[in-house]
PDB file of N, CA and C in Angstrom:
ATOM      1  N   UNK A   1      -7.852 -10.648  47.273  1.00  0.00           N
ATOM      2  CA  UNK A   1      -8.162 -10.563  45.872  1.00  0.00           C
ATOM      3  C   UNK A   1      -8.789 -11.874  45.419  1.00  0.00           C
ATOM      4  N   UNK A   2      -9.535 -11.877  44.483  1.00  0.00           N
ATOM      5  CA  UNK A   2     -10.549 -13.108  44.027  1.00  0.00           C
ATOM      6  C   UNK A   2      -9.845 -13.544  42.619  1.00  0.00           C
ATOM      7  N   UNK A   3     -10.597 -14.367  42.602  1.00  0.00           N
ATOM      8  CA  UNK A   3     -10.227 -14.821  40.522  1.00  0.00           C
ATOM      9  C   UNK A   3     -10.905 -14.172  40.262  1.00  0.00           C
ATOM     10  N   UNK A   4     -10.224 -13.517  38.955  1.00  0.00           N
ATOM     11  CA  UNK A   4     -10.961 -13.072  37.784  1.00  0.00           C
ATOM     12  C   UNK A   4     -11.371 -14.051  36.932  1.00  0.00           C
ATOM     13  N   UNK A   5     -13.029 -13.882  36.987  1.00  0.00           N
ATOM     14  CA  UNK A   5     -13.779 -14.836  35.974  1.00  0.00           C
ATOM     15  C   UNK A   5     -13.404 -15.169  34.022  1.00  0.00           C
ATOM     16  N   UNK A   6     -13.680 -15.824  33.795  1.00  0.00           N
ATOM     17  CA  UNK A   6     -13.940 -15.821  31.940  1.00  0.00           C
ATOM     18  C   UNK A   6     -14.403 -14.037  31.640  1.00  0.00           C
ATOM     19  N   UNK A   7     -15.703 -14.496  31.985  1.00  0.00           N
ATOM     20  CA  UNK A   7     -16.208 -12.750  31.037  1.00  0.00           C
ATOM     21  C   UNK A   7     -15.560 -11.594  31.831  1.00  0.00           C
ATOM     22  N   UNK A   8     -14.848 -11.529  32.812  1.00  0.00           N
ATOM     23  CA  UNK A   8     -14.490 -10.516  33.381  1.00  0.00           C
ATOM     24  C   UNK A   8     -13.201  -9.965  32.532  1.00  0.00           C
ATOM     25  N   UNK A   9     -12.545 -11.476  32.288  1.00  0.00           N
ATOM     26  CA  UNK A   9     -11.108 -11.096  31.628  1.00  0.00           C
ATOM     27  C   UNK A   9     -11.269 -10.600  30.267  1.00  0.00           C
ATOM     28  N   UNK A  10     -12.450 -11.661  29.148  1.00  0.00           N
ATOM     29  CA  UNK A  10     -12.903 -10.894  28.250  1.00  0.00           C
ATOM     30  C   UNK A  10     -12.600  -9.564  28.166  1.00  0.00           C
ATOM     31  N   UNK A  11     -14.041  -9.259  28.899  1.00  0.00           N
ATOM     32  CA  UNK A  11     -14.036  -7.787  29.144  1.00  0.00           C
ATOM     33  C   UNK A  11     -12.942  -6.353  28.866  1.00  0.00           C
ATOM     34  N   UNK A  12     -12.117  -6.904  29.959  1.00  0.00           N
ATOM     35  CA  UNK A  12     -10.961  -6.665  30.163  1.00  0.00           C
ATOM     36  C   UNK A  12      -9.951  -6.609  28.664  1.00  0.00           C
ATOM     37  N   UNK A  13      -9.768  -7.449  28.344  1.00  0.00           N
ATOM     38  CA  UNK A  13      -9.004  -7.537  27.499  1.00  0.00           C
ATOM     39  C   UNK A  13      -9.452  -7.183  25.895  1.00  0.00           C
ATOM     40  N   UNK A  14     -10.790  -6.416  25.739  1.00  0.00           N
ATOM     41  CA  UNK A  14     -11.938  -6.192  24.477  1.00  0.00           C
ATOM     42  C   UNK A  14     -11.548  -4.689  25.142  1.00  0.00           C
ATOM     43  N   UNK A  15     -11.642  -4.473  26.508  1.00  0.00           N
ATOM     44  CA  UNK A  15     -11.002  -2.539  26.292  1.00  0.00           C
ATOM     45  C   UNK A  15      -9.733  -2.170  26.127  1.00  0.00           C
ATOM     46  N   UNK A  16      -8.637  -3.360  26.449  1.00  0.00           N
ATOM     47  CA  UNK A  16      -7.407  -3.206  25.984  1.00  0.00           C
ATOM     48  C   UNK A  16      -7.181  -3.071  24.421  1.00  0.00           C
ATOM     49  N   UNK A  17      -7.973  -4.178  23.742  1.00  0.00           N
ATOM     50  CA  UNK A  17      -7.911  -3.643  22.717  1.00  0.00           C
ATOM     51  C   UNK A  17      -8.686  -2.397  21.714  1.00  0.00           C
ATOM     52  N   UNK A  18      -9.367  -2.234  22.270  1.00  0.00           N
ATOM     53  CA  UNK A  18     -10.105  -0.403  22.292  1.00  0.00           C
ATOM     54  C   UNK A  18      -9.181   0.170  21.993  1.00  0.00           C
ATOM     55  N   UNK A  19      -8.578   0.543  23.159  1.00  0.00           N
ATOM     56  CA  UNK A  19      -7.721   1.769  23.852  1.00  0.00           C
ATOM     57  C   UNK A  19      -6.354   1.472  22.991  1.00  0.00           C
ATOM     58  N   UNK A  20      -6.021   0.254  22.511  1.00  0.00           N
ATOM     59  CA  UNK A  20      -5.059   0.341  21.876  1.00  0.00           C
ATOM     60  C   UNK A  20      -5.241   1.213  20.179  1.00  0.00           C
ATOM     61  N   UNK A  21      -6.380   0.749  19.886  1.00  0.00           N
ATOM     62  CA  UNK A  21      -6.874   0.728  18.534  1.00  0.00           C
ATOM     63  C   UNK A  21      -6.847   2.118  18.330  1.00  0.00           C
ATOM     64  N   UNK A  22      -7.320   3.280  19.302  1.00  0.00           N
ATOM     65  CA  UNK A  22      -7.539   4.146  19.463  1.00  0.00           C
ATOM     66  C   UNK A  22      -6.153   4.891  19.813  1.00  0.00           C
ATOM     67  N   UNK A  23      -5.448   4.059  19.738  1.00  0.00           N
ATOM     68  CA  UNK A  23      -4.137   5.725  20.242  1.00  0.00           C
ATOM     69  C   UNK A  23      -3.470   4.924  19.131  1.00  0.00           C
ATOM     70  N   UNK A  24      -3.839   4.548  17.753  1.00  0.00           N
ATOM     71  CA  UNK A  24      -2.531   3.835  16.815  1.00  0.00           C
ATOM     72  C   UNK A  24      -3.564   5.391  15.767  1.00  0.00           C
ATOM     73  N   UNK A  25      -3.264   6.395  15.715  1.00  0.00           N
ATOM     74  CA  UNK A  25      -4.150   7.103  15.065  1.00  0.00           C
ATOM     75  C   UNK A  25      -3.287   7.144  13.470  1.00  0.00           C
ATOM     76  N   UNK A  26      -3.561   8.160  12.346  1.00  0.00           N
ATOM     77  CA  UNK A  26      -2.823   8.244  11.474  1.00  0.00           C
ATOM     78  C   UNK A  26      -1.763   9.572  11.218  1.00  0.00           C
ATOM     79  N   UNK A  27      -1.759  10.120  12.598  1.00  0.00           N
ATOM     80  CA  UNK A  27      -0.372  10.948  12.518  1.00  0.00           C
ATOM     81  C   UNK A  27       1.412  10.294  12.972  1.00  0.00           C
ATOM     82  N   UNK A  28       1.269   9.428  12.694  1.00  0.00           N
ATOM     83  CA  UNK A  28       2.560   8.403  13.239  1.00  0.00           C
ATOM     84  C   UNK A  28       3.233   9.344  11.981  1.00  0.00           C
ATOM     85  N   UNK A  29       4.873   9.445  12.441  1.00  0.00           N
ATOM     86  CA  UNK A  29       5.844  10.055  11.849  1.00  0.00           C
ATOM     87  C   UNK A  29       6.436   8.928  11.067  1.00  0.00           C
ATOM     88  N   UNK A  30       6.014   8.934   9.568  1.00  0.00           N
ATOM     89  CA  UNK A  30       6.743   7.654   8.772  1.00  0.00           C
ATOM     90  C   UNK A  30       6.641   6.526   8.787  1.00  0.00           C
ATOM     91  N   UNK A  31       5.524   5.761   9.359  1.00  0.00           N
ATOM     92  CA  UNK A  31       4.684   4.909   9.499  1.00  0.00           C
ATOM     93  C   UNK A  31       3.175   4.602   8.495  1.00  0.00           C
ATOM     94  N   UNK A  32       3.917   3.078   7.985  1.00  0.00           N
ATOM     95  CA  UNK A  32       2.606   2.479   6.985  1.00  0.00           C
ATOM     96  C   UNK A  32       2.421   4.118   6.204  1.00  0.00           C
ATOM     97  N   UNK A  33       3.340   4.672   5.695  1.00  0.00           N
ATOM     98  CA  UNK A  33       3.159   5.745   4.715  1.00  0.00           C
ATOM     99  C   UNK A  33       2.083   6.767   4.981  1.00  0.00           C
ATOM    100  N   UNK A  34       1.673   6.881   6.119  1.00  0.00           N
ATOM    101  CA  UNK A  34       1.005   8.330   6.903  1.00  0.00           C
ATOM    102  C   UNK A  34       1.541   9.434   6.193  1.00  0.00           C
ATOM    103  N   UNK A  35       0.647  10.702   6.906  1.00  0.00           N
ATOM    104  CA  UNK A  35       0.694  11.869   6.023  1.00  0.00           C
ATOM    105  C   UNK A  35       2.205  12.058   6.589  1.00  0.00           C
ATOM    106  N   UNK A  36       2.633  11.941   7.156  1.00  0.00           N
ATOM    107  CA  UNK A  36       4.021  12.172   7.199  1.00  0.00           C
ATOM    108  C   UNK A  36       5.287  11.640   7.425  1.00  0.00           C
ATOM    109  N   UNK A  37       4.831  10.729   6.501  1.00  0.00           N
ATOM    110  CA  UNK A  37       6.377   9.477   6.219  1.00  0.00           C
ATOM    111  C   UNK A  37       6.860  10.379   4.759  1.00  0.00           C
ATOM    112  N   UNK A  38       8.496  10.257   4.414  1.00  0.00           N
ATOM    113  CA  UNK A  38       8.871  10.685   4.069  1.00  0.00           C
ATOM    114  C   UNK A  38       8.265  10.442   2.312  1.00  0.00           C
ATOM    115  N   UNK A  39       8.482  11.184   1.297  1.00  0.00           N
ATOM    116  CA  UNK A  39       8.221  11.085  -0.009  1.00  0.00           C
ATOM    117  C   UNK A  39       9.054   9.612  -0.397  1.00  0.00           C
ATOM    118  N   UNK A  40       9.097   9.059  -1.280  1.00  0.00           N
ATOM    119  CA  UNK A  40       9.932   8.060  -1.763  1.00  0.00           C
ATOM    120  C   UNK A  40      10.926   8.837  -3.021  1.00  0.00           C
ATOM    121  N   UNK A  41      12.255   8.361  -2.989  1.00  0.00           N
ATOM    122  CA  UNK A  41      13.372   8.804  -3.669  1.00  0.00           C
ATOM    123  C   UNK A  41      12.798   9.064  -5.258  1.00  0.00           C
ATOM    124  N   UNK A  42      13.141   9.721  -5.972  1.00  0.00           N
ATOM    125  CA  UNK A  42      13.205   9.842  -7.359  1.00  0.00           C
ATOM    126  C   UNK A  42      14.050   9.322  -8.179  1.00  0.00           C
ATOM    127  N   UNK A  43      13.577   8.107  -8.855  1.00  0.00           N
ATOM    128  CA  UNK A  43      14.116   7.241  -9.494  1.00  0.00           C
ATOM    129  C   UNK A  43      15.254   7.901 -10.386  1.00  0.00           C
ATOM    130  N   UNK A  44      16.495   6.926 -10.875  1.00  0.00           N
ATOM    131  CA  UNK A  44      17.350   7.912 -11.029  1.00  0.00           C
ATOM    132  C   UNK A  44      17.555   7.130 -12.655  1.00  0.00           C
ATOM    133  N   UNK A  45      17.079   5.961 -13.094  1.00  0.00           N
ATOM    134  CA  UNK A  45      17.343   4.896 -13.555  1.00  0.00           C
ATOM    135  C   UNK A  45      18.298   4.023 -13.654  1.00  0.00           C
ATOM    136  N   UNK A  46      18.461   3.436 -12.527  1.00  0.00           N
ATOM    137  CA  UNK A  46      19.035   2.252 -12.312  1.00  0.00           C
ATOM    138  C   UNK A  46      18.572   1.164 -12.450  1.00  0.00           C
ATOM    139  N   UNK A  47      18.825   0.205 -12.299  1.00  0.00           N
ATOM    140  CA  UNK A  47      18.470  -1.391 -12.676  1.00  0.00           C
ATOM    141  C   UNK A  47      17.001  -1.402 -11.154  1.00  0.00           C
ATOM    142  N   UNK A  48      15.342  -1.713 -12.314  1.00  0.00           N
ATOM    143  CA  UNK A  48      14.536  -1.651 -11.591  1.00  0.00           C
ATOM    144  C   UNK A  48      13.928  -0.715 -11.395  1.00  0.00           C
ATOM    145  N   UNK A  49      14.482   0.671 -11.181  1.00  0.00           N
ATOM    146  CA  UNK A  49      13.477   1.413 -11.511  1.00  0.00           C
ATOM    147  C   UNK A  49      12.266   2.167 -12.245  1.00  0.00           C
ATOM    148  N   UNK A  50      11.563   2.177 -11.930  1.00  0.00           N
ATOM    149  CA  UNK A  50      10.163   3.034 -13.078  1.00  0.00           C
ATOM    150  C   UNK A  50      10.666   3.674 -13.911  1.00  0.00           C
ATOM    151  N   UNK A  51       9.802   3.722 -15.187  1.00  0.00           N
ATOM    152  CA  UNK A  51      10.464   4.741 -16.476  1.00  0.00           C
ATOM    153  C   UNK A  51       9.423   4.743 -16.934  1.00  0.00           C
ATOM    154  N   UNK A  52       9.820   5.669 -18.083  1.00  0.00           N
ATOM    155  CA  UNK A  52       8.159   5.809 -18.790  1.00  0.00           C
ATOM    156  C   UNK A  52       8.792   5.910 -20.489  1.00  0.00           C
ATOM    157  N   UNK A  53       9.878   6.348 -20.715  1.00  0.00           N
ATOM    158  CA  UNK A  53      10.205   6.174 -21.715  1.00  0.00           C
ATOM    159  C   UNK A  53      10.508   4.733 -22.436  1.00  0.00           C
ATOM    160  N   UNK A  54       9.711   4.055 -22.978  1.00  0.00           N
ATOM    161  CA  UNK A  54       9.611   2.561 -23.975  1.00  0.00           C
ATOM    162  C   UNK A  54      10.269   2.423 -25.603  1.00  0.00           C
ATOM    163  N   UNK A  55      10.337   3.941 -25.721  1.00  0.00           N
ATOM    164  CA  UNK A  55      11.165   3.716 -27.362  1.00  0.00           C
ATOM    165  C   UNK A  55      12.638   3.965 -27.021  1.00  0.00           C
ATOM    166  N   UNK A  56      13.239   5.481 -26.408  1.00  0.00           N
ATOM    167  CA  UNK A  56      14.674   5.599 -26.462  1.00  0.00           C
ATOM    168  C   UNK A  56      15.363   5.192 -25.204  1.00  0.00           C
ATOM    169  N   UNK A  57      14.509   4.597 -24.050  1.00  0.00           N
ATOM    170  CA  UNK A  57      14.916   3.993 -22.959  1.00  0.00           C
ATOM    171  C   UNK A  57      16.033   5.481 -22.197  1.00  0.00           C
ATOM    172  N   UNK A  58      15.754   6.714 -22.690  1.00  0.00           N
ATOM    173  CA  UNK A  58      16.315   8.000 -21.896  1.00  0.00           C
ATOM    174  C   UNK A  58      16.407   8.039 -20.714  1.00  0.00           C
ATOM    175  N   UNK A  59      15.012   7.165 -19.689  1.00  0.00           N
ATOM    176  CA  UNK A  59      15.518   7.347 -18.436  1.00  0.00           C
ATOM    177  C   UNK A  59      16.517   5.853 -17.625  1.00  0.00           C
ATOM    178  N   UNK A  60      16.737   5.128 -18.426  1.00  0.00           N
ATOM    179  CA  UNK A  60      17.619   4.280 -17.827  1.00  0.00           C
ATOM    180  C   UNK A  60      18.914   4.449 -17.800  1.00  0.00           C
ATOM    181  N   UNK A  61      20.008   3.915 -17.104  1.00  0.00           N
ATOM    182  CA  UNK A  61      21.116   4.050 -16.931  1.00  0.00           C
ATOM    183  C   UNK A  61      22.164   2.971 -17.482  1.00  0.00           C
ATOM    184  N   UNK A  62      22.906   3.181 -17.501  1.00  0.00           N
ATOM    185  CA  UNK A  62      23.898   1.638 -18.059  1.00  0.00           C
ATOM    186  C   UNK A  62      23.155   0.650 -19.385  1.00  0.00           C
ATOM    187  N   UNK A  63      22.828   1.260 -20.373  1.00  0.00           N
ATOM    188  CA  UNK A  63      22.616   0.139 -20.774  1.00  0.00           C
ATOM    189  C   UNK A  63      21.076  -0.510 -20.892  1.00  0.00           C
ATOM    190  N   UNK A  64      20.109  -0.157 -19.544  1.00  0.00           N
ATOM    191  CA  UNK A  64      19.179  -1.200 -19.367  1.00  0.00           C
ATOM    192  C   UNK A  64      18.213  -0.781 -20.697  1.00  0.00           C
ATOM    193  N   UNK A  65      16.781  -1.268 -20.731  1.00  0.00           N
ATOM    194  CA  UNK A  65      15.719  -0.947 -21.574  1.00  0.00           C
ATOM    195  C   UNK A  65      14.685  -0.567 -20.971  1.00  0.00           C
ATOM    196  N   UNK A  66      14.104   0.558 -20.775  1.00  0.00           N
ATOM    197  CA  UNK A  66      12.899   0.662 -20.035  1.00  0.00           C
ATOM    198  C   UNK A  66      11.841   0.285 -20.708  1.00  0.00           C
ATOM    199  N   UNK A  67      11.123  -1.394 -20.001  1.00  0.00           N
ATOM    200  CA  UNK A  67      10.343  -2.389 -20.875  1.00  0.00           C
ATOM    201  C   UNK A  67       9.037  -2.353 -20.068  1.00  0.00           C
ATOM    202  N   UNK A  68       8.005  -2.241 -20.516  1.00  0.00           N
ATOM    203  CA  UNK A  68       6.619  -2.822 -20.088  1.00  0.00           C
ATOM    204  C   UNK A  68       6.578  -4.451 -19.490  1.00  0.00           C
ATOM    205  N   UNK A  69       6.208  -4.590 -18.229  1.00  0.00           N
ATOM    206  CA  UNK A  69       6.179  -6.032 -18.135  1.00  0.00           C
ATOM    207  C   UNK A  69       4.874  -6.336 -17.907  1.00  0.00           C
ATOM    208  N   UNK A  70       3.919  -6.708 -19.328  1.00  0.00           N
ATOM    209  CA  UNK A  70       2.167  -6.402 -18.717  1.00  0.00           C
ATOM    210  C   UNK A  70       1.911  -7.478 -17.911  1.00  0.00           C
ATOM    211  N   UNK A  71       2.494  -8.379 -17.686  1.00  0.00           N
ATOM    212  CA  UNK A  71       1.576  -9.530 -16.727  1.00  0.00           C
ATOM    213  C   UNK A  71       1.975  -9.442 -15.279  1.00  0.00           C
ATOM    214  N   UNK A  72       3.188  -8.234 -15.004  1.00  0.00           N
ATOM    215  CA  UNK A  72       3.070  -7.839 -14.030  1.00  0.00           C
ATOM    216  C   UNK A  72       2.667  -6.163 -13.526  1.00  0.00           C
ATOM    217  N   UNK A  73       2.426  -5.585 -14.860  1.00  0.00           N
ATOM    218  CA  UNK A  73       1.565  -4.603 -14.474  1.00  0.00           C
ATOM    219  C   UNK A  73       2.492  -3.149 -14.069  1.00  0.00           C
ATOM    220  N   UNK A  74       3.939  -3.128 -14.557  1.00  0.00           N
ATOM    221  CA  UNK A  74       4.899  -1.880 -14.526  1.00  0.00           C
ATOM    222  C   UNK A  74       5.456  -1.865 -15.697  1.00  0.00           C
ATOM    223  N   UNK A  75       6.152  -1.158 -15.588  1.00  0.00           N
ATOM    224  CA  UNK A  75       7.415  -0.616 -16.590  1.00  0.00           C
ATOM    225  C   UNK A  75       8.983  -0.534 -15.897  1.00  0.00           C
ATOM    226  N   UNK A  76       9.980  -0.812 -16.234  1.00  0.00           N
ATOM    227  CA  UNK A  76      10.936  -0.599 -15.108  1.00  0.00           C
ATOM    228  C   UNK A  76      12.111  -0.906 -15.924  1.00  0.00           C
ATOM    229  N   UNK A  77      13.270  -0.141 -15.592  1.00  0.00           N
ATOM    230  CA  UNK A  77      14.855  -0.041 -16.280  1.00  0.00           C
ATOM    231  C   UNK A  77      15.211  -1.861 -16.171  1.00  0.00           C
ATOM    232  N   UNK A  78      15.363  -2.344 -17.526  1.00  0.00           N
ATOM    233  CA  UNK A  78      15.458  -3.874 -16.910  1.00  0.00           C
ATOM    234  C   UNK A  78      16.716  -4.044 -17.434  1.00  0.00           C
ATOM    235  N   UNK A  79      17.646  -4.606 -16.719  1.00  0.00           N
ATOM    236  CA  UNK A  79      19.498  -4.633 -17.360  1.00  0.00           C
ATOM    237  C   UNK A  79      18.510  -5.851 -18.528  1.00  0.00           C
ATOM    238  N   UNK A  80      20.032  -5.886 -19.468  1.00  0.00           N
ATOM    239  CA  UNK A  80      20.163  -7.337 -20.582  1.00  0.00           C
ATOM    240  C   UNK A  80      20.593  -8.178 -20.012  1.00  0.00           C
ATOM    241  N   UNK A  81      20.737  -9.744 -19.699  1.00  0.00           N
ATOM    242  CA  UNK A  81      20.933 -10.751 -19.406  1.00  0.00           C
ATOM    243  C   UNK A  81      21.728 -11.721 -20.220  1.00  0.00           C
ATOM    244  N   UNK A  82      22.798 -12.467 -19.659  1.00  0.00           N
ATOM    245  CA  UNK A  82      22.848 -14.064 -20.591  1.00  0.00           C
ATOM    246  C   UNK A  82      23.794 -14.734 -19.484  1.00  0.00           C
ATOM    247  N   UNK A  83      24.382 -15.675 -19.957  1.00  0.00           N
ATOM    248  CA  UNK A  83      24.775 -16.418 -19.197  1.00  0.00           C
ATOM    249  C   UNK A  83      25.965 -16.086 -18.378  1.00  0.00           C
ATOM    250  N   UNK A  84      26.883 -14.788 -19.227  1.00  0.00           N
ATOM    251  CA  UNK A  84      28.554 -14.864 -18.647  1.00  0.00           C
ATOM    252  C   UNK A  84      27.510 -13.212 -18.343  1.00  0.00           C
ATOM    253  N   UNK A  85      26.570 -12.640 -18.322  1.00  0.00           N
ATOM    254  CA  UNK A  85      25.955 -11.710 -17.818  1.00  0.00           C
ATOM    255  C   UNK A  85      25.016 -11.966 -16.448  1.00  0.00           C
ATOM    256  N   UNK A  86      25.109 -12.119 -15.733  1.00  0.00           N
ATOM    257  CA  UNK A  86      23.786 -12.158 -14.876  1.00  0.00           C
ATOM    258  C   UNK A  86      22.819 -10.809 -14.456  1.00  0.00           C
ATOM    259  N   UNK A  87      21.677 -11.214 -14.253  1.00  0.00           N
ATOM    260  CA  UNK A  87      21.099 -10.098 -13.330  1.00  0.00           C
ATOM    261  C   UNK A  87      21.386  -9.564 -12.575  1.00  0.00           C
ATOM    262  N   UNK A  88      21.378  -7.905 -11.889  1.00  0.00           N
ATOM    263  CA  UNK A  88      21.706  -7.673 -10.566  1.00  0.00           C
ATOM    264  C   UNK A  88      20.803  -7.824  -9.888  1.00  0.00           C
ATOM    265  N   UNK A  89      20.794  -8.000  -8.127  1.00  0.00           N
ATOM    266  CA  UNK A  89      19.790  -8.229  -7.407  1.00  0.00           C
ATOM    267  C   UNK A  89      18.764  -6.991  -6.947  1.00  0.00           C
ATOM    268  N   UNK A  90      17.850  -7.476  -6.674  1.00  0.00           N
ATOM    269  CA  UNK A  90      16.789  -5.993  -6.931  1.00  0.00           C
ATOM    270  C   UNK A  90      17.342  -5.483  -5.257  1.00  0.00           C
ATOM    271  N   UNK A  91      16.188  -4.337  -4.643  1.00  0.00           N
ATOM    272  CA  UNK A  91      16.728  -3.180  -4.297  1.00  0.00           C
ATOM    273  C   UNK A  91      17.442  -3.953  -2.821  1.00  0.00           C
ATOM    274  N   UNK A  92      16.344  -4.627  -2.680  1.00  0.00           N
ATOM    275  CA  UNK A  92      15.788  -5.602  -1.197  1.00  0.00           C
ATOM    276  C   UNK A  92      17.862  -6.640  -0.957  1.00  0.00           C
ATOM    277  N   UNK A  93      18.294  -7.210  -2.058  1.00  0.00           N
ATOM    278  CA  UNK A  93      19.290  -7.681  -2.416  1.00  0.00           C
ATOM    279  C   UNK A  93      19.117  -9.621  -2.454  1.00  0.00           C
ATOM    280  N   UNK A  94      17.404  -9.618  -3.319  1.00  0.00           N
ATOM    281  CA  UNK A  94      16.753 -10.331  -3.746  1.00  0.00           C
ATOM    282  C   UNK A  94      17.482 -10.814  -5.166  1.00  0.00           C
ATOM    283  N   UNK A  95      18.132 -12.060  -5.594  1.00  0.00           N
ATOM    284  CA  UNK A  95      18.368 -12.346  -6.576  1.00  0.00           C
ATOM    285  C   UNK A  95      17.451 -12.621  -7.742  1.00  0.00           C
ATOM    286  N   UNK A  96      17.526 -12.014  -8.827  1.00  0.00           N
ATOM    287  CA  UNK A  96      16.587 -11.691  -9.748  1.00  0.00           C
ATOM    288  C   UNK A  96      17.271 -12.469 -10.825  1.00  0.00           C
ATOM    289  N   UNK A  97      16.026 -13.362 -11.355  1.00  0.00           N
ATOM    290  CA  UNK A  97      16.896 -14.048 -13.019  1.00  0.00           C
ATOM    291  C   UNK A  97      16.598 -13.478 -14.221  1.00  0.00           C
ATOM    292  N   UNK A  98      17.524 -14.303 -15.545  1.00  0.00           N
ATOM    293  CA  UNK A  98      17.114 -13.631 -16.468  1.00  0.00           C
ATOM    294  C   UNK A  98      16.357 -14.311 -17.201  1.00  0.00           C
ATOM    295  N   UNK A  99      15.458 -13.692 -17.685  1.00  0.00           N
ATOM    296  CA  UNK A  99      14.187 -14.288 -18.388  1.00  0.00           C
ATOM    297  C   UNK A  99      14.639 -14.899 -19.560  1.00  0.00           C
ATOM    298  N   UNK A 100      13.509 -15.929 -20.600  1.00  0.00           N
ATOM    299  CA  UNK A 100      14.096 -16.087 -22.086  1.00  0.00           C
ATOM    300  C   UNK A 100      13.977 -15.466 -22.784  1.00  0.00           C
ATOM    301  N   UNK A 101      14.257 -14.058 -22.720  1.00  0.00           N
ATOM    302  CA  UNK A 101      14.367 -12.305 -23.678  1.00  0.00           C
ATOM    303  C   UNK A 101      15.614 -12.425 -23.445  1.00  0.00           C
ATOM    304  N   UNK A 102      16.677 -12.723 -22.097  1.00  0.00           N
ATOM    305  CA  UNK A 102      17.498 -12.294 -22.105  1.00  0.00           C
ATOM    306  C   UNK A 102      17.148 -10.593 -21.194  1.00  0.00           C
ATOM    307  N   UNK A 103      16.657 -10.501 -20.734  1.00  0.00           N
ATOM    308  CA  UNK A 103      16.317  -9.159 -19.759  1.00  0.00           C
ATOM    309  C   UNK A 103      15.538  -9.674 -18.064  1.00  0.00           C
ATOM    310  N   UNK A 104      16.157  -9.212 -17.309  1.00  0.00           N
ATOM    311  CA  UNK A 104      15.845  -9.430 -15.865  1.00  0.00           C
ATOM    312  C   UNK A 104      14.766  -8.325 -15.829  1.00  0.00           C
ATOM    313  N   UNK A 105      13.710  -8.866 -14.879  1.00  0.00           N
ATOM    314  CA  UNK A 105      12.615  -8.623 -14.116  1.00  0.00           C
ATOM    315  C   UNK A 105      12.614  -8.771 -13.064  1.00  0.00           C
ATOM    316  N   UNK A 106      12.638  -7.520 -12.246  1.00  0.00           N
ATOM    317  CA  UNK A 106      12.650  -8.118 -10.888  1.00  0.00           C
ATOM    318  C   UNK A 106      10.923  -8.244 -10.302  1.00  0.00           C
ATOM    319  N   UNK A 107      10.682  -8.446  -9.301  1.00  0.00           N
ATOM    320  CA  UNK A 107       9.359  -8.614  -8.659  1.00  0.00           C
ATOM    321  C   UNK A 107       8.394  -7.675  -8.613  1.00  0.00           C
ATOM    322  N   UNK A 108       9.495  -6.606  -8.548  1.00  0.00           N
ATOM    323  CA  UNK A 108       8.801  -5.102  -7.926  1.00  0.00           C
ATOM    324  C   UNK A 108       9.198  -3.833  -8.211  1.00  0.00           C
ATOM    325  N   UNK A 109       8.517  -3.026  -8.884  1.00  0.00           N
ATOM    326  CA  UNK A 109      10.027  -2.058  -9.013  1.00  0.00           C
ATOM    327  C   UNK A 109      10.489  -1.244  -7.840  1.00  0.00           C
ATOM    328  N   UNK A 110      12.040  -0.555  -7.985  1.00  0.00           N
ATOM    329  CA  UNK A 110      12.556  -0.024  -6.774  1.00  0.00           C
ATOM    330  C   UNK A 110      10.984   0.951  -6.257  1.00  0.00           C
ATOM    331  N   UNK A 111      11.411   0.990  -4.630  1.00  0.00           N
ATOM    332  CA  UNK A 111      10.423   1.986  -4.124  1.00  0.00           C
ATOM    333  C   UNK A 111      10.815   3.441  -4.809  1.00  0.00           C
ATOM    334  N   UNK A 112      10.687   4.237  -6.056  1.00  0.00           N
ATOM    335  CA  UNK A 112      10.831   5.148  -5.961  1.00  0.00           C
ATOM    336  C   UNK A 112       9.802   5.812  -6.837  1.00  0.00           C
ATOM    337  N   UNK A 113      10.102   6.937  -7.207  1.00  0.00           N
ATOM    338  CA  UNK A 113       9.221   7.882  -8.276  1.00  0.00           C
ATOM    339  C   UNK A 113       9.805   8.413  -8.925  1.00  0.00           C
ATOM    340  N   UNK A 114       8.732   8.814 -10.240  1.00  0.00           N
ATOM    341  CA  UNK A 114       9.556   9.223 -11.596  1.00  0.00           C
ATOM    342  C   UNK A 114       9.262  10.683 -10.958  1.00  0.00           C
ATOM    343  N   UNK A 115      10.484  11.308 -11.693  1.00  0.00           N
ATOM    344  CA  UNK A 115      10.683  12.883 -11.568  1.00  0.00           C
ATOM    345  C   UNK A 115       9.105  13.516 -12.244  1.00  0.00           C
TER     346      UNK A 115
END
């Protein structure tokens, strides 16, 4: 057996990645959200989740306010905050603070969907 040259291994290693590229197709079962990864849960309103109601806060739970946060671009069940209150941690079990409203924001809202 000989050395394998520079451009030989190239080579070599430009069809490995081909052949890889080519069998990662988009029927993976629940993967990077393919046609067949599961739906995401239906928000139930808990602390963080999506809402759409902004006046009677109907779809939140306990208490929270379902608030517009425009500079981050959702809406989401946000508990009240203060000092002998803290935030709960979002879904991830990411500690979330409370803003100077007195209402926690978390980063992201839960992965779910409104009914």
């Amino acid at each position: 057996m000989g050395i394998v040259d520079d451009a030989a291994m190239r080579r070599l290693l430009l069809l490995c990645a081909f052949v890889l590229a080519a069998c990662g197709g988009d029927d993976a079962v629940g993967v990077d959200g393919g046609p067949d990864a599961d739906p995401p849960d239906v928000c139930t309103g808990v602390a963080y989740d999506s809402c759409e109601d902004t006046t009677n806060w109907s779809d939140c739970l306990d208490g929270a306010e379902c608030r517009l946060f425009m500079s981050q671009g959702f809406t989401i069940c946000a508990p009240t905050c203060n000092a002998g209150t803290p935030c709960p941690d979002d879904e991830d079990g990411n500690p979330v603070a409370c803003n100077m409203m007195g209402r926690c924001r978390s980063n992201a809202p839960n992965s779910c969907a409104l009914p």
